[in-house]
PDB file of N, CA and C in Angstrom:
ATOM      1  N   UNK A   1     -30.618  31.450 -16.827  1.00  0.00           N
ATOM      2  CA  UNK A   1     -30.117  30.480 -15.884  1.00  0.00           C
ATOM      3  C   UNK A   1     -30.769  29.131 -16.182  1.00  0.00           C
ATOM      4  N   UNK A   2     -30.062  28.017 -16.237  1.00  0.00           N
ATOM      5  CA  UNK A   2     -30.556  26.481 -16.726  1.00  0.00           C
ATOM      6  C   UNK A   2     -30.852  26.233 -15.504  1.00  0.00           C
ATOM      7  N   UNK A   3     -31.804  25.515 -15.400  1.00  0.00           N
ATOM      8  CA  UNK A   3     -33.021  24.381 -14.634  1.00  0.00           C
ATOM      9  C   UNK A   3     -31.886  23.330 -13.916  1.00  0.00           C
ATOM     10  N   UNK A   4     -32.454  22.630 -13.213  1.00  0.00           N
ATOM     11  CA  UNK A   4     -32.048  21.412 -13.065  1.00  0.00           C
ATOM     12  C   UNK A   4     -32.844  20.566 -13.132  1.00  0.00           C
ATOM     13  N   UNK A   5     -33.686  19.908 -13.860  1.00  0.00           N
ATOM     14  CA  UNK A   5     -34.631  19.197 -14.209  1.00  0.00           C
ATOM     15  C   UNK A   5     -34.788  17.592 -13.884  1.00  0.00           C
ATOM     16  N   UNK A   6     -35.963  17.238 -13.082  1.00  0.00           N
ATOM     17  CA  UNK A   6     -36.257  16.053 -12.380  1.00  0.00           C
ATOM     18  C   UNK A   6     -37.274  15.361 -13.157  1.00  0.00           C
ATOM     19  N   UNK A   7     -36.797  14.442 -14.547  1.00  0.00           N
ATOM     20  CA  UNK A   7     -37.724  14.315 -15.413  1.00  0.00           C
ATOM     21  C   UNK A   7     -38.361  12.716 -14.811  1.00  0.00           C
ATOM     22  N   UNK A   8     -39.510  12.333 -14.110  1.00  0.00           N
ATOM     23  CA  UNK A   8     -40.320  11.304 -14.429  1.00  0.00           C
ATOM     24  C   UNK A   8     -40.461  10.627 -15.612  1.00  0.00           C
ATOM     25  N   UNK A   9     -39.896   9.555 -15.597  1.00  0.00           N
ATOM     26  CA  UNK A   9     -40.265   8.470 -16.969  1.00  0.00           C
ATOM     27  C   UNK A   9     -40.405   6.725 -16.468  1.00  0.00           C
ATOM     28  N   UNK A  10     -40.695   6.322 -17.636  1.00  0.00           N
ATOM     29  CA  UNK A  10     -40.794   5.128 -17.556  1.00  0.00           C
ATOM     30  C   UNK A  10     -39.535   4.271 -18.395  1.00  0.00           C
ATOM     31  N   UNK A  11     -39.442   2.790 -17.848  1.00  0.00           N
ATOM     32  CA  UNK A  11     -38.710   2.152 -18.251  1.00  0.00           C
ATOM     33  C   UNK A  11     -38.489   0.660 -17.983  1.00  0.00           C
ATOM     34  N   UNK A  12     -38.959  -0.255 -18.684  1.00  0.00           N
ATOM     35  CA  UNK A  12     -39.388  -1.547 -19.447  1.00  0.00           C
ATOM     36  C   UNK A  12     -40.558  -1.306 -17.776  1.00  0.00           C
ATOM     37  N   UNK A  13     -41.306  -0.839 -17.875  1.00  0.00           N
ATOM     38  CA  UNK A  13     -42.794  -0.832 -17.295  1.00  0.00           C
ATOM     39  C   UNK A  13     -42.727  -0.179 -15.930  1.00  0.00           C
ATOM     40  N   UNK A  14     -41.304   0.718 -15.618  1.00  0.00           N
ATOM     41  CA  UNK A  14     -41.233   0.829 -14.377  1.00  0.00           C
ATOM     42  C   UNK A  14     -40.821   2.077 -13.894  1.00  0.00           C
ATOM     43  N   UNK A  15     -41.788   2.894 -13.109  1.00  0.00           N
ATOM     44  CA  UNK A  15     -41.102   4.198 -12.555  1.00  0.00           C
ATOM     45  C   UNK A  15     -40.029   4.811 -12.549  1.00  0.00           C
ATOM     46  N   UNK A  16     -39.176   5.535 -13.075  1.00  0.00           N
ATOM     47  CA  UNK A  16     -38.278   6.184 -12.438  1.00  0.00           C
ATOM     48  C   UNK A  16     -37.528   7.911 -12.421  1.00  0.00           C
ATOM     49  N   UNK A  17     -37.077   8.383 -11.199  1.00  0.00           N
ATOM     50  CA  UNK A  17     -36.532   9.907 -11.594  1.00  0.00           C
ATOM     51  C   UNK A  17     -35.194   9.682 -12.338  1.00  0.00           C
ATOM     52  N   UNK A  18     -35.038  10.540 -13.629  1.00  0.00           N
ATOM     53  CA  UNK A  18     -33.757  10.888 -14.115  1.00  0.00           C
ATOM     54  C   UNK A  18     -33.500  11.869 -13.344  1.00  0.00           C
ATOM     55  N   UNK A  19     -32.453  12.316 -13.315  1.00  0.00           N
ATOM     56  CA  UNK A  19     -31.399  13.778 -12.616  1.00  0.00           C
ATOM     57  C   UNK A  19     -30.311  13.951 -13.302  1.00  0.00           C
ATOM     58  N   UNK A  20     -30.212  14.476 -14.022  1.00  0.00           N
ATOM     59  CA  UNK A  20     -28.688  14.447 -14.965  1.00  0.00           C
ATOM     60  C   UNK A  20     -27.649  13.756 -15.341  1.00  0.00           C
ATOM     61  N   UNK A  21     -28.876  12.518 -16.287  1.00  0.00           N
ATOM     62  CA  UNK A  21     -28.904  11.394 -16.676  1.00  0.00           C
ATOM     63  C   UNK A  21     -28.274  10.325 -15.758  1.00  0.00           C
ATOM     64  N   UNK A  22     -28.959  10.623 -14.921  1.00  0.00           N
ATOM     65  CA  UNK A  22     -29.016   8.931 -13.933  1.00  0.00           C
ATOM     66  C   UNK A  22     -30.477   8.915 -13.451  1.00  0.00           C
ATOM     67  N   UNK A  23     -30.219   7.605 -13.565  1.00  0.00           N
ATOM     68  CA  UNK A  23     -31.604   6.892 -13.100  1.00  0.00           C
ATOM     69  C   UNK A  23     -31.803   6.539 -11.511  1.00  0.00           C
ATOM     70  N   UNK A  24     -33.020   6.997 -11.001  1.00  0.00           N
ATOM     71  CA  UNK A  24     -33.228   6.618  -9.661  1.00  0.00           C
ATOM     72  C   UNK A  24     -34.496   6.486  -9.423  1.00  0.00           C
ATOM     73  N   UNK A  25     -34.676   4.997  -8.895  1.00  0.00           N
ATOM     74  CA  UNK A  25     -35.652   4.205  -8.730  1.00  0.00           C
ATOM     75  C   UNK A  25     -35.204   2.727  -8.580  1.00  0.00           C
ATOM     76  N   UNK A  26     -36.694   1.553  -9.012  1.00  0.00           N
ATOM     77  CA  UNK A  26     -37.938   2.125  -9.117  1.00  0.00           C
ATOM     78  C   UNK A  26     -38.941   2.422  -8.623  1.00  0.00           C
ATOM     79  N   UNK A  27     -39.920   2.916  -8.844  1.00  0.00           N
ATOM     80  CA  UNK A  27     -40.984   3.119  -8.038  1.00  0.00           C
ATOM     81  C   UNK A  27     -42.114   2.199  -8.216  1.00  0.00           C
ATOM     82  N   UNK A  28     -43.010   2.525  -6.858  1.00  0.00           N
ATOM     83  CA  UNK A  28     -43.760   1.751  -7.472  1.00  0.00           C
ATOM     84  C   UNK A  28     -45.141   2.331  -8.490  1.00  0.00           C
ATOM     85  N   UNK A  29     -45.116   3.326  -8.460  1.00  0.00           N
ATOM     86  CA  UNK A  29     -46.009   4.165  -8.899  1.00  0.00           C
ATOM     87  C   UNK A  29     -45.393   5.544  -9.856  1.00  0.00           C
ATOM     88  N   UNK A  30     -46.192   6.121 -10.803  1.00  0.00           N
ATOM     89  CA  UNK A  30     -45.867   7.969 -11.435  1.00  0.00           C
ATOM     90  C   UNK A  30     -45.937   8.155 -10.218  1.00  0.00           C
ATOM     91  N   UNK A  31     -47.117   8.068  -9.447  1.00  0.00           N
ATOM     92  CA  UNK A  31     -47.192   9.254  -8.175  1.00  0.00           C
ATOM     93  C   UNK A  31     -46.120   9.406  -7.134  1.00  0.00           C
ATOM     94  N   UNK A  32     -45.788   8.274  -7.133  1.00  0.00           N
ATOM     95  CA  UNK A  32     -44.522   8.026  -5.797  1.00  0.00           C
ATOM     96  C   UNK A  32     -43.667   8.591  -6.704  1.00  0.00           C
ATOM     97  N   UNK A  33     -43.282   8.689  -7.849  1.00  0.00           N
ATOM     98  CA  UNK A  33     -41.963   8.593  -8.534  1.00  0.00           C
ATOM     99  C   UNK A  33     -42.070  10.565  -8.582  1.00  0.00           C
ATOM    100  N   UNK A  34     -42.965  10.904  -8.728  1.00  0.00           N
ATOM    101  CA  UNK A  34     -43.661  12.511  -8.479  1.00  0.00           C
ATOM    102  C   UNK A  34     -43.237  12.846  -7.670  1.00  0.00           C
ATOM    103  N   UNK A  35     -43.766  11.856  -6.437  1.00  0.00           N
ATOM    104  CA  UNK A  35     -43.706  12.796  -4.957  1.00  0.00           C
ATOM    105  C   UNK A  35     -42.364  13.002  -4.554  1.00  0.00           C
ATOM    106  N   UNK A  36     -41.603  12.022  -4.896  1.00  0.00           N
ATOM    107  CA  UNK A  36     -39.884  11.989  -4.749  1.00  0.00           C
ATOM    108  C   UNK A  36     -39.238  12.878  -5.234  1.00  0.00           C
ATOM    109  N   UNK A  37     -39.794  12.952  -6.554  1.00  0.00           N
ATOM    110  CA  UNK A  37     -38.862  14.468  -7.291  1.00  0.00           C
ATOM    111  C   UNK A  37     -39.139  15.626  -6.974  1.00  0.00           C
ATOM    112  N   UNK A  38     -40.457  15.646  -6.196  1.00  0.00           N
ATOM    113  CA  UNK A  38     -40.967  17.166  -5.627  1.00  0.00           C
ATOM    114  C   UNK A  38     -39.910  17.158  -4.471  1.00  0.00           C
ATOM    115  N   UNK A  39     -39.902  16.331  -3.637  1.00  0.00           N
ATOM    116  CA  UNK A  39     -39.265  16.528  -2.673  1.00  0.00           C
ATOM    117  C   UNK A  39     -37.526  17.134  -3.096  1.00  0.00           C
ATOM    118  N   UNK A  40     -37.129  16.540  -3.915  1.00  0.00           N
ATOM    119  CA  UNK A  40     -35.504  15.967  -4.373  1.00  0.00           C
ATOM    120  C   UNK A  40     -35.711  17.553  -4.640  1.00  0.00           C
ATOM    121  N   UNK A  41     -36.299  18.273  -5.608  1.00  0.00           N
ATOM    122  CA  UNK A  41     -36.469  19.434  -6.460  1.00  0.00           C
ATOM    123  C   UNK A  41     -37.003  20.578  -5.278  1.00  0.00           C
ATOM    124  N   UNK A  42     -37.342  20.428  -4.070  1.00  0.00           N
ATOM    125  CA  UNK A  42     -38.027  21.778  -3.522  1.00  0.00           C
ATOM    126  C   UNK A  42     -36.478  22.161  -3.015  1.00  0.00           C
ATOM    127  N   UNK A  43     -35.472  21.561  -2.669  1.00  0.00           N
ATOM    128  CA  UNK A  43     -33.953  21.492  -2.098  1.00  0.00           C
ATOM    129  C   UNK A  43     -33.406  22.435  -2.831  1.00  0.00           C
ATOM    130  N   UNK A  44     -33.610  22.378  -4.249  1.00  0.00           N
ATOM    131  CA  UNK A  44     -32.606  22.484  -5.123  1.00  0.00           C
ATOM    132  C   UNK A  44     -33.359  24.006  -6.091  1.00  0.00           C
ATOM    133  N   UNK A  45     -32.670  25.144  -5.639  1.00  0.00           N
ATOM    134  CA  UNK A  45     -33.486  26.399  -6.275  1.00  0.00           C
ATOM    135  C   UNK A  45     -33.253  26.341  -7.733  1.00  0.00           C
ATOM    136  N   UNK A  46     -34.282  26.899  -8.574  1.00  0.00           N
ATOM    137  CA  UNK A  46     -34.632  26.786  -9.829  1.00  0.00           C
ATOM    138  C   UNK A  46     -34.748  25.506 -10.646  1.00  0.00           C
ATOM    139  N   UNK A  47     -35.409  24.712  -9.810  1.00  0.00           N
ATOM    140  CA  UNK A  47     -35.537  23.168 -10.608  1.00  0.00           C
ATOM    141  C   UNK A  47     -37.062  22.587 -10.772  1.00  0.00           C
ATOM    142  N   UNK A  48     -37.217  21.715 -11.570  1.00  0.00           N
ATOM    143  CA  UNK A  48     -38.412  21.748 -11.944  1.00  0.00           C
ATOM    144  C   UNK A  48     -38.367  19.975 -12.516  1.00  0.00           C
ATOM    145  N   UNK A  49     -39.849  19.736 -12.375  1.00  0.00           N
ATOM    146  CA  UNK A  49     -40.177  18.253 -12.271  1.00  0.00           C
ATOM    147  C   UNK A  49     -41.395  17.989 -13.192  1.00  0.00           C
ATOM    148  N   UNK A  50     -40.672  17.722 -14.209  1.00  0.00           N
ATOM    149  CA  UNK A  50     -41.410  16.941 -15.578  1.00  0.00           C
ATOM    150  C   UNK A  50     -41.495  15.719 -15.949  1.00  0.00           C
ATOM    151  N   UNK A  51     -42.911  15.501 -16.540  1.00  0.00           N
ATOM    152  CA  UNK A  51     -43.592  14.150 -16.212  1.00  0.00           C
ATOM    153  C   UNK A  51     -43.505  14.191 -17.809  1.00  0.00           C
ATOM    154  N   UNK A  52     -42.979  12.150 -18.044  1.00  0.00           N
ATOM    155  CA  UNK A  52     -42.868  12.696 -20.422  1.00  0.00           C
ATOM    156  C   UNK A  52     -44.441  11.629 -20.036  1.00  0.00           C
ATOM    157  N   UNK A  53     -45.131  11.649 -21.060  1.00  0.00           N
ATOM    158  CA  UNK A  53     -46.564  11.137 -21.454  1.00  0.00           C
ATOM    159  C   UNK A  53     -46.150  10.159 -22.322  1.00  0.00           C
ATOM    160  N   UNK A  54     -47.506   9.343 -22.059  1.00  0.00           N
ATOM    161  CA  UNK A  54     -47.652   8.615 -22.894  1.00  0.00           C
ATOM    162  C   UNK A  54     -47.039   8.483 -24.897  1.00  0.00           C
ATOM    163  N   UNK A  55     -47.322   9.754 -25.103  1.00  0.00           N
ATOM    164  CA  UNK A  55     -46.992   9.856 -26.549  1.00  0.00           C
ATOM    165  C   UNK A  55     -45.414  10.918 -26.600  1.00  0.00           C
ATOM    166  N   UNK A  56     -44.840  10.487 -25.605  1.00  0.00           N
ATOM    167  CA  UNK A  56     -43.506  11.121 -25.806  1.00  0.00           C
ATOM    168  C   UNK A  56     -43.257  12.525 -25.902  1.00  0.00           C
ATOM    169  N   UNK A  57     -44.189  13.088 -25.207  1.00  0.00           N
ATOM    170  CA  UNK A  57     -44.322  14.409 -24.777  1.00  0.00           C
ATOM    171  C   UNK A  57     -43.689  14.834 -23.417  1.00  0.00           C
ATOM    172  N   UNK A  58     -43.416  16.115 -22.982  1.00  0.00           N
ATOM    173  CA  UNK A  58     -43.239  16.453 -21.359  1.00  0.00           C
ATOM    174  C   UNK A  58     -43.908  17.501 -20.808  1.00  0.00           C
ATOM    175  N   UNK A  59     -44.444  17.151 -19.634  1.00  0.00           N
ATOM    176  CA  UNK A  59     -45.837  18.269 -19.259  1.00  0.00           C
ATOM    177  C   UNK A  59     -44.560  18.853 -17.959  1.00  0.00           C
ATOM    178  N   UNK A  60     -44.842  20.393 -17.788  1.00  0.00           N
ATOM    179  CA  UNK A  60     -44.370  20.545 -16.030  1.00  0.00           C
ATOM    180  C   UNK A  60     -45.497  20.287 -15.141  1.00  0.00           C
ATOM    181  N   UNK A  61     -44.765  19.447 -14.164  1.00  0.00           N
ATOM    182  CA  UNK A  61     -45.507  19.056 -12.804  1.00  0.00           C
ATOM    183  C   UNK A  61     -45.262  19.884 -11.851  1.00  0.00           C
ATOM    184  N   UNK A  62     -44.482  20.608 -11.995  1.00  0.00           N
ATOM    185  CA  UNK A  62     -43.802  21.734 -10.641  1.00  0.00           C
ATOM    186  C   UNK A  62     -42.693  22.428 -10.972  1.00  0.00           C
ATOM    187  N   UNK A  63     -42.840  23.673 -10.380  1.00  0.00           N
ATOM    188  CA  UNK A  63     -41.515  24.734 -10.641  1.00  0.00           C
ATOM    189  C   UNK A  63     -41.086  25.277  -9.566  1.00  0.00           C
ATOM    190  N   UNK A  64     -39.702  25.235  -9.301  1.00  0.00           N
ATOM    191  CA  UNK A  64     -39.183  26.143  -7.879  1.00  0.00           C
ATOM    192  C   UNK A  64     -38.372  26.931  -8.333  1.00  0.00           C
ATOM    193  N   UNK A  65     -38.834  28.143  -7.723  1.00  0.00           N
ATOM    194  CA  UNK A  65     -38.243  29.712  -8.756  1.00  0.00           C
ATOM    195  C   UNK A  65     -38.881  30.373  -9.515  1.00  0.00           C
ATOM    196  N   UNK A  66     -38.494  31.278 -10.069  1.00  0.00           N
ATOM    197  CA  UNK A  66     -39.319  32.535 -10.898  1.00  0.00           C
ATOM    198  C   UNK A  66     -39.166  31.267 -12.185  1.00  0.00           C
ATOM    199  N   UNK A  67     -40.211  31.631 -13.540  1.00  0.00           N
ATOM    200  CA  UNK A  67     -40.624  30.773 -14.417  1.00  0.00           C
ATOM    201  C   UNK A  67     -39.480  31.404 -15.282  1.00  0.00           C
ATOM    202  N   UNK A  68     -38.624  31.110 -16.542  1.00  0.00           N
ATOM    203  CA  UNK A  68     -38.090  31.054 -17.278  1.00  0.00           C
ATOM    204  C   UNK A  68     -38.565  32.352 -18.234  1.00  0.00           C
ATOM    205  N   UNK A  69     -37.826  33.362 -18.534  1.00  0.00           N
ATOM    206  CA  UNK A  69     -37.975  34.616 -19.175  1.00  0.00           C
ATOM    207  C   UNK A  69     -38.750  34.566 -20.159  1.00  0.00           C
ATOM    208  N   UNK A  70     -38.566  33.388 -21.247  1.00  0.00           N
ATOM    209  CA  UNK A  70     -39.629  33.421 -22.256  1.00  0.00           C
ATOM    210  C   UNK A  70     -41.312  33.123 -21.550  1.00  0.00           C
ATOM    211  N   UNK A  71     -41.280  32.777 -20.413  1.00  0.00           N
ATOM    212  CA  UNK A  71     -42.516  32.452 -19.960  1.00  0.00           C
ATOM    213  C   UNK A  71     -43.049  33.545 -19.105  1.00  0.00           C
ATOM    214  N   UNK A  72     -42.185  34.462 -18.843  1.00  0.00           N
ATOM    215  CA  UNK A  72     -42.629  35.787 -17.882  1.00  0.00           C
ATOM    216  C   UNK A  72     -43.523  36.449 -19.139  1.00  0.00           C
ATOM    217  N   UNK A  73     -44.527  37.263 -17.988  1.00  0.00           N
ATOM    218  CA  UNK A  73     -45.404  37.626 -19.051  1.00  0.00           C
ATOM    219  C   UNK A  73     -44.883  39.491 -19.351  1.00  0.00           C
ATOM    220  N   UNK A  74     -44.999  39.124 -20.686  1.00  0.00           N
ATOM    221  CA  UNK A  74     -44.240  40.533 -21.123  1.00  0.00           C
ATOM    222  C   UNK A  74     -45.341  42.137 -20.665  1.00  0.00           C
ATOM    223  N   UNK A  75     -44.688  43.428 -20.187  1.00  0.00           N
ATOM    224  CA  UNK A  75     -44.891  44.254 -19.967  1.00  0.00           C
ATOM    225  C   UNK A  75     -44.907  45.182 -21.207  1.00  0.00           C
TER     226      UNK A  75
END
């Protein structure tokens, strides 16, 4: 089952949540721009809120729902 994913990024210096590719913001802060997608994402079952880094990476910040099969730990 696919995610619905609340990715935190930046853009020309400024907060904002993507949601399936739209932009919403800005914020004034990551943290505010965080706390929004936690909220937006606890609504919405199996979705999850990723923050991209500095070097163009993406960390998870939060998961709602069981974790993704390759991540269940095998028996």
């Amino acid at each position: 089952m696919n995610r619905i994913q609340y990715i935190v990024t930046t853009f020309q210096d400024r907060w904002f949540v993507m949601l399936q590719g739209k932009r919403h913001g800005p914020y004034v802060s990551q943290k505010a721009a965080i706390e929004d997608a936690i909220r937006g994402a606890q609504t919405v079952p199996n979705s999850q809120v990723l923050v991209e880094t500095s070097d163009d990476q993406v960390r998870v910040e939060w998961t709602h729902g069981n974790d993704p099969e390759r991540y269940a730990q095998r028996r």
